[in-house]
PDB file of N, CA and C in Angstrom:
ATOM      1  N   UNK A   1      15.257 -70.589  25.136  1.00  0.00           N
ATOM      2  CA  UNK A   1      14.311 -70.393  24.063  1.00  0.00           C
ATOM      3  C   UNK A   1      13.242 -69.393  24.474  1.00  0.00           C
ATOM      4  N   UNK A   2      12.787 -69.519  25.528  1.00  0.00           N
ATOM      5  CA  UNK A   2      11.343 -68.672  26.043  1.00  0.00           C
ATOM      6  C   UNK A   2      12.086 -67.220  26.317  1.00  0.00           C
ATOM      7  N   UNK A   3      13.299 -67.059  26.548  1.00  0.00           N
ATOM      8  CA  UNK A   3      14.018 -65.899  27.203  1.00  0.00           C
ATOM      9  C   UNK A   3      14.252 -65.224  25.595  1.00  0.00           C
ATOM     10  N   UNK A   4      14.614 -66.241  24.748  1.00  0.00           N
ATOM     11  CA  UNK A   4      14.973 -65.480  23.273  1.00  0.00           C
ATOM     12  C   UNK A   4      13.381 -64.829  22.277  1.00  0.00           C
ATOM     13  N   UNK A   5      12.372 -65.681  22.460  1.00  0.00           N
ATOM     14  CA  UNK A   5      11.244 -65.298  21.869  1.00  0.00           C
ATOM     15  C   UNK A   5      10.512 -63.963  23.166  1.00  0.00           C
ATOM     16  N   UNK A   6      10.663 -63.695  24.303  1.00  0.00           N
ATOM     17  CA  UNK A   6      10.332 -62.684  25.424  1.00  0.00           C
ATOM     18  C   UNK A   6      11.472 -61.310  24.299  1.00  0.00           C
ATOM     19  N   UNK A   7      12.593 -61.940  24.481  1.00  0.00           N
ATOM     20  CA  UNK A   7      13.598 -60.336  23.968  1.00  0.00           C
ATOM     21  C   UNK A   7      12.610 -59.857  22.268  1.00  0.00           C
ATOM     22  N   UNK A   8      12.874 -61.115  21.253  1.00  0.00           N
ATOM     23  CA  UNK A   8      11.959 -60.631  20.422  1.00  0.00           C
ATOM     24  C   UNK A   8      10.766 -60.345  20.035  1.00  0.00           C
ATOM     25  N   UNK A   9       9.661 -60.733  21.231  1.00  0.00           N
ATOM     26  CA  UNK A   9       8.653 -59.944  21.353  1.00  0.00           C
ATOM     27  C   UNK A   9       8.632 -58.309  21.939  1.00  0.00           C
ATOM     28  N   UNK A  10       9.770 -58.479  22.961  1.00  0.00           N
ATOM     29  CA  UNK A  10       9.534 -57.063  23.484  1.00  0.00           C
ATOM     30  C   UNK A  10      10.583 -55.752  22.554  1.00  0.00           C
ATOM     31  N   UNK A  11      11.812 -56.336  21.498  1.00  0.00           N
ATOM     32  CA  UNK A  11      11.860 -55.562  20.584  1.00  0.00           C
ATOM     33  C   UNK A  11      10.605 -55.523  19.546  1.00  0.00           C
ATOM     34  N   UNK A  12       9.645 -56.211  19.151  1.00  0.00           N
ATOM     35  CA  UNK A  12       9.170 -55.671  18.037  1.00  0.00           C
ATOM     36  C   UNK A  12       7.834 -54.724  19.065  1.00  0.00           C
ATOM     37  N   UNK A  13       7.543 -55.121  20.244  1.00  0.00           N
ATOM     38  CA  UNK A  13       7.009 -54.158  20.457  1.00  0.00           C
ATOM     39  C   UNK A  13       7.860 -52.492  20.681  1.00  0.00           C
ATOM     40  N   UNK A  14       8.519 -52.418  20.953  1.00  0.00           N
ATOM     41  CA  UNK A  14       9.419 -51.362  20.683  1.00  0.00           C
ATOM     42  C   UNK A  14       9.547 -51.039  19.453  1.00  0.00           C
ATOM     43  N   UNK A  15       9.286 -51.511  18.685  1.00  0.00           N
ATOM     44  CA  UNK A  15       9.762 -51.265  16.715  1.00  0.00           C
ATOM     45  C   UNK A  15       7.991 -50.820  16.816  1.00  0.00           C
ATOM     46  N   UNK A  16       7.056 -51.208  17.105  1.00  0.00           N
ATOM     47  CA  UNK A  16       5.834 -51.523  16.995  1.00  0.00           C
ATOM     48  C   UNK A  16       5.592 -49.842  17.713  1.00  0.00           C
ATOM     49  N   UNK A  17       5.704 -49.536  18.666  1.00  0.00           N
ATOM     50  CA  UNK A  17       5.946 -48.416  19.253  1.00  0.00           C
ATOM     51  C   UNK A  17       6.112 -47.164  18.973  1.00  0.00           C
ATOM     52  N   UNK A  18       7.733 -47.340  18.495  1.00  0.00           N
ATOM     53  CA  UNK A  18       8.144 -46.392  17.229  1.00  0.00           C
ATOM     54  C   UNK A  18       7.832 -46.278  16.274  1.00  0.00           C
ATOM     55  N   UNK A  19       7.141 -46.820  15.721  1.00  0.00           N
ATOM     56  CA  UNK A  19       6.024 -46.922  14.098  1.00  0.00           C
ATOM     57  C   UNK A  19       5.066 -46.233  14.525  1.00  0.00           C
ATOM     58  N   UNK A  20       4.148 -46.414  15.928  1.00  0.00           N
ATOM     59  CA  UNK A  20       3.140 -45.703  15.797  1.00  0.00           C
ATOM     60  C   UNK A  20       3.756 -44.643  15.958  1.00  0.00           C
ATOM     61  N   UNK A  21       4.744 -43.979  17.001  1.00  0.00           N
ATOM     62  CA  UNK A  21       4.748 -42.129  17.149  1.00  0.00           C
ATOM     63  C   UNK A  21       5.193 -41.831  15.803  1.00  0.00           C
ATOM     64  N   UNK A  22       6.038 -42.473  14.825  1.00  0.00           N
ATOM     65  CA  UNK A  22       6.443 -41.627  13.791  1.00  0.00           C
ATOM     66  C   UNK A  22       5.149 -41.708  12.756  1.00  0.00           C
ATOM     67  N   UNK A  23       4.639 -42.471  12.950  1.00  0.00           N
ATOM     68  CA  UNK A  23       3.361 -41.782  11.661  1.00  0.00           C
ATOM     69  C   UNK A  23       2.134 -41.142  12.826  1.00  0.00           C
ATOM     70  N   UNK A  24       2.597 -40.745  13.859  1.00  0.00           N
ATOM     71  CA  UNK A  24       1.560 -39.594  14.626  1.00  0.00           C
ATOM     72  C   UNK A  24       2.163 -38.578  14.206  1.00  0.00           C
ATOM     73  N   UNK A  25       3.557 -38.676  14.450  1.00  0.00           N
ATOM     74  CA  UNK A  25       4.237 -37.317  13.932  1.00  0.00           C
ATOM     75  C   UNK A  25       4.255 -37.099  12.365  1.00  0.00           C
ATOM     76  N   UNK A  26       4.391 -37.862  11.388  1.00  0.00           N
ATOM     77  CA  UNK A  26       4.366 -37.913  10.399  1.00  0.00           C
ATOM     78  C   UNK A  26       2.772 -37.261   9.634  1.00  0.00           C
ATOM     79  N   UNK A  27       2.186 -37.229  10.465  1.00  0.00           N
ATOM     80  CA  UNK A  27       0.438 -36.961  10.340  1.00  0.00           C
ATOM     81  C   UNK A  27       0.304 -35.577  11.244  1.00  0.00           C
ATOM     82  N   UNK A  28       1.137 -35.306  11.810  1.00  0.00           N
ATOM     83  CA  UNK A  28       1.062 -34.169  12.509  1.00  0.00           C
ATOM     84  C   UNK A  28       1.573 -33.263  12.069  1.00  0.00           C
ATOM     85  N   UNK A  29       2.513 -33.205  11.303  1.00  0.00           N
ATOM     86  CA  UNK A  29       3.498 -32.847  10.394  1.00  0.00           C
ATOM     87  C   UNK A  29       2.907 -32.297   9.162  1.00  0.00           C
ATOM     88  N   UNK A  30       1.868 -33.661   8.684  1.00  0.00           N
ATOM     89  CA  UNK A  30       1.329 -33.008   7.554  1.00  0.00           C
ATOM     90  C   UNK A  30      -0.001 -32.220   8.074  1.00  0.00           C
ATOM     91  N   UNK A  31      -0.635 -32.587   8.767  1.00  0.00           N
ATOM     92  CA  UNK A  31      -1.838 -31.354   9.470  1.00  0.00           C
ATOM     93  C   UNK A  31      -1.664 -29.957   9.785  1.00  0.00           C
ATOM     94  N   UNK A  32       0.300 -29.746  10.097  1.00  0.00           N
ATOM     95  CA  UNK A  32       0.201 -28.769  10.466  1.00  0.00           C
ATOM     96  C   UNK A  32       1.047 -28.036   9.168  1.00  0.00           C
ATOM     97  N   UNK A  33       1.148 -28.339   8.291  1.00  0.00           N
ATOM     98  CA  UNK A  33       1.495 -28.261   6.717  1.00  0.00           C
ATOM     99  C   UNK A  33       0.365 -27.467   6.296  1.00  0.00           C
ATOM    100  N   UNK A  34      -0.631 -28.455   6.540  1.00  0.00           N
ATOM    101  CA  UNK A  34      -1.574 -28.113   5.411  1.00  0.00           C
ATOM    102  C   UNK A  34      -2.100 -26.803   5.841  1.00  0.00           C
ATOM    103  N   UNK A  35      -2.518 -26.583   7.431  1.00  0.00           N
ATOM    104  CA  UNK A  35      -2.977 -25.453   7.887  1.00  0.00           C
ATOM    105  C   UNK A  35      -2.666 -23.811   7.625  1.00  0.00           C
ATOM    106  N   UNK A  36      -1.074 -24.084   8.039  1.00  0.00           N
ATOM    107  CA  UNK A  36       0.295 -23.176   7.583  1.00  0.00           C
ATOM    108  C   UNK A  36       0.208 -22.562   6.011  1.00  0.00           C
ATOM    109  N   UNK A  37      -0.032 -23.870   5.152  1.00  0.00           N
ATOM    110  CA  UNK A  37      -0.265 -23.495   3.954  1.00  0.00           C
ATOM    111  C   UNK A  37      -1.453 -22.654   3.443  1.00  0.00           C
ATOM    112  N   UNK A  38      -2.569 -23.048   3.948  1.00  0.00           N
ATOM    113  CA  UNK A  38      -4.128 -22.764   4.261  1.00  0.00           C
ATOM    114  C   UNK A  38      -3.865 -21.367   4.535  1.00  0.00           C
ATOM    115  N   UNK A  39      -3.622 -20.846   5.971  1.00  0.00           N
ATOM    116  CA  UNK A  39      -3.263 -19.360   6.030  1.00  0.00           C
ATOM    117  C   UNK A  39      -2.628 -18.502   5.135  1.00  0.00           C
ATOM    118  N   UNK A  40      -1.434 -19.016   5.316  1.00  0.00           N
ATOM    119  CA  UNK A  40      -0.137 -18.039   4.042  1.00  0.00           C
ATOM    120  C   UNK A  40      -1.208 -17.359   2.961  1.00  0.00           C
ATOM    121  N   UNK A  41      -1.888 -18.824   2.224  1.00  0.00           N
ATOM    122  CA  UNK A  41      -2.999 -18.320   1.020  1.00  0.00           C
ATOM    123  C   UNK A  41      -3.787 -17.224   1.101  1.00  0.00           C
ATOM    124  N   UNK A  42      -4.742 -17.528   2.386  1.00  0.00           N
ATOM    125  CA  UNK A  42      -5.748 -16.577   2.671  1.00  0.00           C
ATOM    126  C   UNK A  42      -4.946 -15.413   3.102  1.00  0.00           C
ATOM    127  N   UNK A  43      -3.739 -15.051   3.443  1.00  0.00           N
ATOM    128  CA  UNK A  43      -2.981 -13.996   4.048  1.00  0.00           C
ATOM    129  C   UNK A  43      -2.662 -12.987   2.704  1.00  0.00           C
ATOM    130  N   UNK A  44      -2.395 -13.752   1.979  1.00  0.00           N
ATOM    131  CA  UNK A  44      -1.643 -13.562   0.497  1.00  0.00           C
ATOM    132  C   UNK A  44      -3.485 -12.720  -0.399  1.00  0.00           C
ATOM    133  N   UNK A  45      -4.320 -13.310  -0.041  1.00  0.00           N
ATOM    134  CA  UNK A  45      -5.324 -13.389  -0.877  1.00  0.00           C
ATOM    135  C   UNK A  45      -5.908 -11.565  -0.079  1.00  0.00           C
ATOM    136  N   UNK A  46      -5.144 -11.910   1.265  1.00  0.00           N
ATOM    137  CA  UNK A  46      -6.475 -10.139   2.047  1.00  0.00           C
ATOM    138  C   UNK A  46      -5.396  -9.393   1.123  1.00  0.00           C
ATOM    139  N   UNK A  47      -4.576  -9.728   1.513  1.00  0.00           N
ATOM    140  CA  UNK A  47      -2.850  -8.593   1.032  1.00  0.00           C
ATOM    141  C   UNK A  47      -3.621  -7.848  -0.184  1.00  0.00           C
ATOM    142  N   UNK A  48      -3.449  -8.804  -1.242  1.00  0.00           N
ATOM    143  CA  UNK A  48      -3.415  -8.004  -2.795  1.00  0.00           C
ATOM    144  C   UNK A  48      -4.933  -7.427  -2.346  1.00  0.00           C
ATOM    145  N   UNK A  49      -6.121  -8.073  -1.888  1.00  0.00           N
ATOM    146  CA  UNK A  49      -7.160  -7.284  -2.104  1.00  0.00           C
ATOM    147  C   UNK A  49      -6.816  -5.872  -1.244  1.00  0.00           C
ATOM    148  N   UNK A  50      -6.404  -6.207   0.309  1.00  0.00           N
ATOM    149  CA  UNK A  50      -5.755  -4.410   0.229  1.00  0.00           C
ATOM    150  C   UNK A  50      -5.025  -3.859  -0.569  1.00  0.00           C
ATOM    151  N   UNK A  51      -4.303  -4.353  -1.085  1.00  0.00           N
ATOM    152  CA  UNK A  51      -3.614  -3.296  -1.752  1.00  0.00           C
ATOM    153  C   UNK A  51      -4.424  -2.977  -3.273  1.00  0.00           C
ATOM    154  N   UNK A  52      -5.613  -3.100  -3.976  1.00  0.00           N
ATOM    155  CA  UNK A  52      -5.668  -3.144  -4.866  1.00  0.00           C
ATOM    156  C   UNK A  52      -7.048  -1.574  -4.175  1.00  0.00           C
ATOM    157  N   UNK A  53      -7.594  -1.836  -3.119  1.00  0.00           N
ATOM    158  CA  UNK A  53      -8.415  -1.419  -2.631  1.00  0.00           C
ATOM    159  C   UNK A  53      -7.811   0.449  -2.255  1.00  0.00           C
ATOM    160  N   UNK A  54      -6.544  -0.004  -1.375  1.00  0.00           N
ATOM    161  CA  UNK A  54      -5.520   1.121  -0.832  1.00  0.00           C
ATOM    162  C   UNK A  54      -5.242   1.690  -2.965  1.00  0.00           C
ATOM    163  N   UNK A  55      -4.810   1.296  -3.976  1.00  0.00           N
ATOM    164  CA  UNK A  55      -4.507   2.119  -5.030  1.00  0.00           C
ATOM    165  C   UNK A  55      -5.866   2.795  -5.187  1.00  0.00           C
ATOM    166  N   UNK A  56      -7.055   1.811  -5.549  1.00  0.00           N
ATOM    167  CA  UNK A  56      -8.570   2.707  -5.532  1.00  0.00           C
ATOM    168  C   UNK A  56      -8.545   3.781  -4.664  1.00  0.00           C
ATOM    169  N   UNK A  57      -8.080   3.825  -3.695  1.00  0.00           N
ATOM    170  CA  UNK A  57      -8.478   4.751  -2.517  1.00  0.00           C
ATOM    171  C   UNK A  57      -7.499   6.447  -2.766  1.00  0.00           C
ATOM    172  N   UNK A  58      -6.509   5.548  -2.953  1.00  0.00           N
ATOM    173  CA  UNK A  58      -5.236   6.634  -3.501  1.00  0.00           C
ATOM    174  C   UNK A  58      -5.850   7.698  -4.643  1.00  0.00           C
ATOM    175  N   UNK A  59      -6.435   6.838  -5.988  1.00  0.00           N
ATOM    176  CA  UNK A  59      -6.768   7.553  -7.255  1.00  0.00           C
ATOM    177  C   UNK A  59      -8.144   8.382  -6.936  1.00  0.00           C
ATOM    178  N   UNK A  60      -8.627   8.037  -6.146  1.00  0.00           N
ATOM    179  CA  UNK A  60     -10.132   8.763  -5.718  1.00  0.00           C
ATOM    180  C   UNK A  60      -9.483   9.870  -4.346  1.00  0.00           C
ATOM    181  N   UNK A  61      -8.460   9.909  -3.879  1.00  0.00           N
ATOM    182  CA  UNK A  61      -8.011  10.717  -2.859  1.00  0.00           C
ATOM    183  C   UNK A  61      -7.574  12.072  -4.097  1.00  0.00           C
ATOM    184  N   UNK A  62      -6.907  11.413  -5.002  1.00  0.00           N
ATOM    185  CA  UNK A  62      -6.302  12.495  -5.711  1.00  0.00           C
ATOM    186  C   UNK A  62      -6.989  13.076  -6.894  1.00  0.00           C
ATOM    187  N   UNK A  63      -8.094  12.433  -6.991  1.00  0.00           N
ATOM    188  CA  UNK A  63      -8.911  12.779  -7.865  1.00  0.00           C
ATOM    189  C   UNK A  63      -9.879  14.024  -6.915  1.00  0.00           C
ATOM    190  N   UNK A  64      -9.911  13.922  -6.211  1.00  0.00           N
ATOM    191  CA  UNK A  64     -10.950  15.003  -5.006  1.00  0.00           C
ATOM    192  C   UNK A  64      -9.973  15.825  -4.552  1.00  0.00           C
ATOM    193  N   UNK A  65      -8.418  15.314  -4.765  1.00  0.00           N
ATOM    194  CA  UNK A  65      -7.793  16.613  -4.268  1.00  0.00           C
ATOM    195  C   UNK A  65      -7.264  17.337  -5.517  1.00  0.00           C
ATOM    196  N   UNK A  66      -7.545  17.096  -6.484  1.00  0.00           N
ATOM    197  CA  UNK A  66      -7.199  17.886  -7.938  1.00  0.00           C
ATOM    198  C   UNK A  66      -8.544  18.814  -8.546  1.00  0.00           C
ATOM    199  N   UNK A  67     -10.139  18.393  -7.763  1.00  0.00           N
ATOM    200  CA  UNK A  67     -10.968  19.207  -8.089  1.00  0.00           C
ATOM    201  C   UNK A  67     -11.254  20.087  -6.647  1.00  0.00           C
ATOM    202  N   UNK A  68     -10.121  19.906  -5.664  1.00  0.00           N
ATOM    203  CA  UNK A  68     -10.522  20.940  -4.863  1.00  0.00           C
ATOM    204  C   UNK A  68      -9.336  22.120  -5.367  1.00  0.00           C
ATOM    205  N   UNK A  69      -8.555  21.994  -5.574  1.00  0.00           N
ATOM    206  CA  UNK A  69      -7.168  22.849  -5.958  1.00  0.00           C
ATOM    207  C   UNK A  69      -8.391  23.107  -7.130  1.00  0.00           C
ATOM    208  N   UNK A  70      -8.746  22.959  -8.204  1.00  0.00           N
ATOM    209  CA  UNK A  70      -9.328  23.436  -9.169  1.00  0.00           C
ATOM    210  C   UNK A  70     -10.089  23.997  -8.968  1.00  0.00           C
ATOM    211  N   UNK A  71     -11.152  24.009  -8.050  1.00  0.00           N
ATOM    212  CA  UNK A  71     -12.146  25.190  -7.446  1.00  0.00           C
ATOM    213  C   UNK A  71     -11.619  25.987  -6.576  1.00  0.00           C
ATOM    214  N   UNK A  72     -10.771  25.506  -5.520  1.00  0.00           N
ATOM    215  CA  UNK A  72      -9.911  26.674  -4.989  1.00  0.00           C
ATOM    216  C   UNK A  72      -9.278  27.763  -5.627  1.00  0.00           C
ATOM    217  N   UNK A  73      -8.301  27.455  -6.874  1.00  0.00           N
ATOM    218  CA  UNK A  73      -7.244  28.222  -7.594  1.00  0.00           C
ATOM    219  C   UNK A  73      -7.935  28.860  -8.934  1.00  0.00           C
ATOM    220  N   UNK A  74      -9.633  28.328  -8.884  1.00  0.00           N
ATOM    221  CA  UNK A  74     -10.233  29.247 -10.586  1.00  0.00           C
ATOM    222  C   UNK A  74     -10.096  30.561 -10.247  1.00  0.00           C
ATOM    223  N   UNK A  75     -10.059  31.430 -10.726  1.00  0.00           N
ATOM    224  CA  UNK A  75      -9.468  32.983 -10.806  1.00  0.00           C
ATOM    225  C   UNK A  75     -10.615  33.391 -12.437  1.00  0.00           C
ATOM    226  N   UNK A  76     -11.636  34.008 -11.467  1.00  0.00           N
ATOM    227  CA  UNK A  76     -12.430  34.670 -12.704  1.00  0.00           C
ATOM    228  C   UNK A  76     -12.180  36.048 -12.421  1.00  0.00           C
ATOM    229  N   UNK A  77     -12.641  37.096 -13.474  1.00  0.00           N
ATOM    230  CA  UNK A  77     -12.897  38.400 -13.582  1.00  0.00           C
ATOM    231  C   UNK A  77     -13.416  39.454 -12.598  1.00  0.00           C
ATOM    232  N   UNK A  78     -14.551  38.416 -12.080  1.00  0.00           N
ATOM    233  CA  UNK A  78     -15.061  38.848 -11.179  1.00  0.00           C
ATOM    234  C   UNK A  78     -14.678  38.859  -9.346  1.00  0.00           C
ATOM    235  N   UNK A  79     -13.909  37.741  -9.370  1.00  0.00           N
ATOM    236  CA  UNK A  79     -13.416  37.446  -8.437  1.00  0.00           C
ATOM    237  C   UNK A  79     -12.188  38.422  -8.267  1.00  0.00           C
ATOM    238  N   UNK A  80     -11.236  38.443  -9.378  1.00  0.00           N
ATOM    239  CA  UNK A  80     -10.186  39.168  -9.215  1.00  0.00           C
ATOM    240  C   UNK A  80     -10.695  40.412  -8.700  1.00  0.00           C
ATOM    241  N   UNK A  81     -11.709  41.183  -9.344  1.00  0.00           N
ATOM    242  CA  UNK A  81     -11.857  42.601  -9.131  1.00  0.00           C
ATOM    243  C   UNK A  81     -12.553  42.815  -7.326  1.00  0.00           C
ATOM    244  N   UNK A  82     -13.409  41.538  -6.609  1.00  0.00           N
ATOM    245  CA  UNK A  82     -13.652  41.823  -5.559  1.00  0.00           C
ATOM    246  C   UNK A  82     -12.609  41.521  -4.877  1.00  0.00           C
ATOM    247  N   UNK A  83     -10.977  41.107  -5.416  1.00  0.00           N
ATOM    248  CA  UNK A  83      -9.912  40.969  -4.299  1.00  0.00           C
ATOM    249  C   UNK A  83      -9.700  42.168  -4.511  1.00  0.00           C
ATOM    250  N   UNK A  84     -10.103  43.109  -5.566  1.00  0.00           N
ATOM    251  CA  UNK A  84      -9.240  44.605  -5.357  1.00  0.00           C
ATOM    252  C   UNK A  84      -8.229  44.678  -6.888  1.00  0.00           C
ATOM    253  N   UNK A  85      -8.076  43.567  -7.834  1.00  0.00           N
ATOM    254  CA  UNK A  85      -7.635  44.068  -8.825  1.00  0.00           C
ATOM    255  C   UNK A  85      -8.173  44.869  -9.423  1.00  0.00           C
ATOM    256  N   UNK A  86      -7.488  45.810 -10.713  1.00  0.00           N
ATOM    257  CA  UNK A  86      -7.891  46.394 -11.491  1.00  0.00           C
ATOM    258  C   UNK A  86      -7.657  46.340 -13.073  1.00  0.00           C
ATOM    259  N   UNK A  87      -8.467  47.019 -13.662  1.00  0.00           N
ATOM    260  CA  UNK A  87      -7.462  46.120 -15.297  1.00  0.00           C
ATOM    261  C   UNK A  87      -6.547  47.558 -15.867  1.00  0.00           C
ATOM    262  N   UNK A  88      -6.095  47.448 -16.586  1.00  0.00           N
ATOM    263  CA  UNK A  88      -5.154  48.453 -16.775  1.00  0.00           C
ATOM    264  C   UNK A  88      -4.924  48.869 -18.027  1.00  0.00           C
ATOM    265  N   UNK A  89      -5.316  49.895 -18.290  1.00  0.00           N
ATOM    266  CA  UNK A  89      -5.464  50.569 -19.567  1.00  0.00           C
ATOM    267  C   UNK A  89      -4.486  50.880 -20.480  1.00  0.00           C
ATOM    268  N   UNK A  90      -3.230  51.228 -19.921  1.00  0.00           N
ATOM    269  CA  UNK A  90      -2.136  51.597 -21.137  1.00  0.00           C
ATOM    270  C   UNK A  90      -0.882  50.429 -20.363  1.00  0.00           C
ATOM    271  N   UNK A  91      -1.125  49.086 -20.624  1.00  0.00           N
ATOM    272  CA  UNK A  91       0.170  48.323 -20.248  1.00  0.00           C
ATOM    273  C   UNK A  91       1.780  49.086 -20.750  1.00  0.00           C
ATOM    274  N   UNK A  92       2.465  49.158 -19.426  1.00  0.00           N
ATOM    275  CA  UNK A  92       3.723  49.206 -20.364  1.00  0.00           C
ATOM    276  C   UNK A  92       4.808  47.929 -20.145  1.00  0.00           C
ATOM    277  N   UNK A  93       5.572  47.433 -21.151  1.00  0.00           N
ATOM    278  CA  UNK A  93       6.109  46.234 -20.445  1.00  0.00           C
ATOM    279  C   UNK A  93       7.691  46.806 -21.327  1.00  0.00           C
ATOM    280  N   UNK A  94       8.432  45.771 -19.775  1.00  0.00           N
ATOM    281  CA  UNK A  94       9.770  45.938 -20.007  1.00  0.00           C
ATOM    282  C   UNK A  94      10.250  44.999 -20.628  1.00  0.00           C
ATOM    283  N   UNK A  95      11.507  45.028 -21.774  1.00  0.00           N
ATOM    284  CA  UNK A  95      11.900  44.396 -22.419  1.00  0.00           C
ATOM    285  C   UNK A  95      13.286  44.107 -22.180  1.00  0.00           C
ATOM    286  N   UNK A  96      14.327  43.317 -21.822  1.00  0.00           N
ATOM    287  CA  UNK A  96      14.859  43.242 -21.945  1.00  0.00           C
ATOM    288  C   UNK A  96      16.495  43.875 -22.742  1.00  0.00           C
ATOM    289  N   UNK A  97      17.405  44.425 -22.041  1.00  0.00           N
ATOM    290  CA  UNK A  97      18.480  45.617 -22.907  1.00  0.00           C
ATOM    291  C   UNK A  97      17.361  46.746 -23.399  1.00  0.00           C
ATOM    292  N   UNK A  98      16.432  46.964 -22.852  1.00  0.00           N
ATOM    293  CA  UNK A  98      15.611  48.291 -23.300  1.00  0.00           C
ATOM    294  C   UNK A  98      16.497  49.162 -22.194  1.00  0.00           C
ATOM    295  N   UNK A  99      17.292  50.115 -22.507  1.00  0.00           N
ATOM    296  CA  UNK A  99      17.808  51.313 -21.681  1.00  0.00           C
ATOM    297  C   UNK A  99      16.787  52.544 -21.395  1.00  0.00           C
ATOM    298  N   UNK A 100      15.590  52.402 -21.739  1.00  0.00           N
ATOM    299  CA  UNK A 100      14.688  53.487 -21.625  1.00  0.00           C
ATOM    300  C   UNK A 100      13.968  53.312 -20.655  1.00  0.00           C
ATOM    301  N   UNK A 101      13.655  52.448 -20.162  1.00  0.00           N
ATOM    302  CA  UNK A 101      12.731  51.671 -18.775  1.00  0.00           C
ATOM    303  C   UNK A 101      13.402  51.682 -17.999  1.00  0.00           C
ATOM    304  N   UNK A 102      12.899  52.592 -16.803  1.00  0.00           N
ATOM    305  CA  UNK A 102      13.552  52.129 -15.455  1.00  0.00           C
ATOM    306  C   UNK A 102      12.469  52.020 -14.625  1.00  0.00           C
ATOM    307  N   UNK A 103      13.119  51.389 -13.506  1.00  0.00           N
ATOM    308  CA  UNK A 103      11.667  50.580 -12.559  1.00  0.00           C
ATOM    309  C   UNK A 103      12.100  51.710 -11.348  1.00  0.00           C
ATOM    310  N   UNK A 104      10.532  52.108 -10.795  1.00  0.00           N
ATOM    311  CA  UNK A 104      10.366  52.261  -9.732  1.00  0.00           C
ATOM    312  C   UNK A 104       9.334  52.243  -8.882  1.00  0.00           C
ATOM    313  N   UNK A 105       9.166  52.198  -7.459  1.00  0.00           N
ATOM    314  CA  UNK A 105       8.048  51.567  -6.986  1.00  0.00           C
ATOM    315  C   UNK A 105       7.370  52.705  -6.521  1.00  0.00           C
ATOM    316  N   UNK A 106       6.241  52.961  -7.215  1.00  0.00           N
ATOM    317  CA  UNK A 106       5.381  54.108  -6.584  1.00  0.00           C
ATOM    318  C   UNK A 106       4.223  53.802  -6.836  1.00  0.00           C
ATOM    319  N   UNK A 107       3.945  54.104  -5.322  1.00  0.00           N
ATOM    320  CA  UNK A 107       1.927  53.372  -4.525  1.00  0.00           C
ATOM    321  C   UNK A 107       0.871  54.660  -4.787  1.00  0.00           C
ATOM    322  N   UNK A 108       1.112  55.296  -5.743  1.00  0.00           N
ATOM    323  CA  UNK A 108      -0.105  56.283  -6.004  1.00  0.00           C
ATOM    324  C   UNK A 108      -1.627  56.195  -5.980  1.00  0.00           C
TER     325      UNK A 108
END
């Protein structure tokens, strides 16, 4: 009798045992859930704000590089004539199947 109540005390401490590690683990499990989850969010949350920040950055890159090409490439009157153009008094232009036009290159 004392040998049968010793075995079933020392299984339920063993059952008793294993109850506690599985709800340590069971609690550990969810702590490290929640954390995991916790990050991902805040990971998810920098993400879109870079990227919403990186498109701002993009439209203001190309917005400064469309008014530098635009002040670079203006072509006034005045400008042309201090590169050395000139304007030209009797245009002649070639037309297409015109047999009367012929081209040649002379630097006079």
């Amino acid at each position: 009798m004392t040998d049968s109540i010793k075995h079933t005390t020392a299984v339920l401490l063993i059952n008793r045992k294993t109850h506690v590690m599985l709800v340590a683990l069971i609690l550990a499990a969810i702590i490290s859930y929640i954390y995991f989850a916790n990050t991902a969010v805040r990971t998810l949350t920098v993400l879109e704000k870079t990227k919403a920040q990186m498109q701002s950055l993009s439209m203001s890159v190309s917005e400064m590089e469309s008014k530098r090409l635009t002040l670079e490439n203006g072509l006034n009157t005045e400008k042309a004539l201090h590169l050395g153009f000139v304007e030209v008094s009797h245009p002649t232009f070639i037309m297409k199947g015109s047999k009367q036009t012929a081209l040649s290159l002379k630097t006079d």
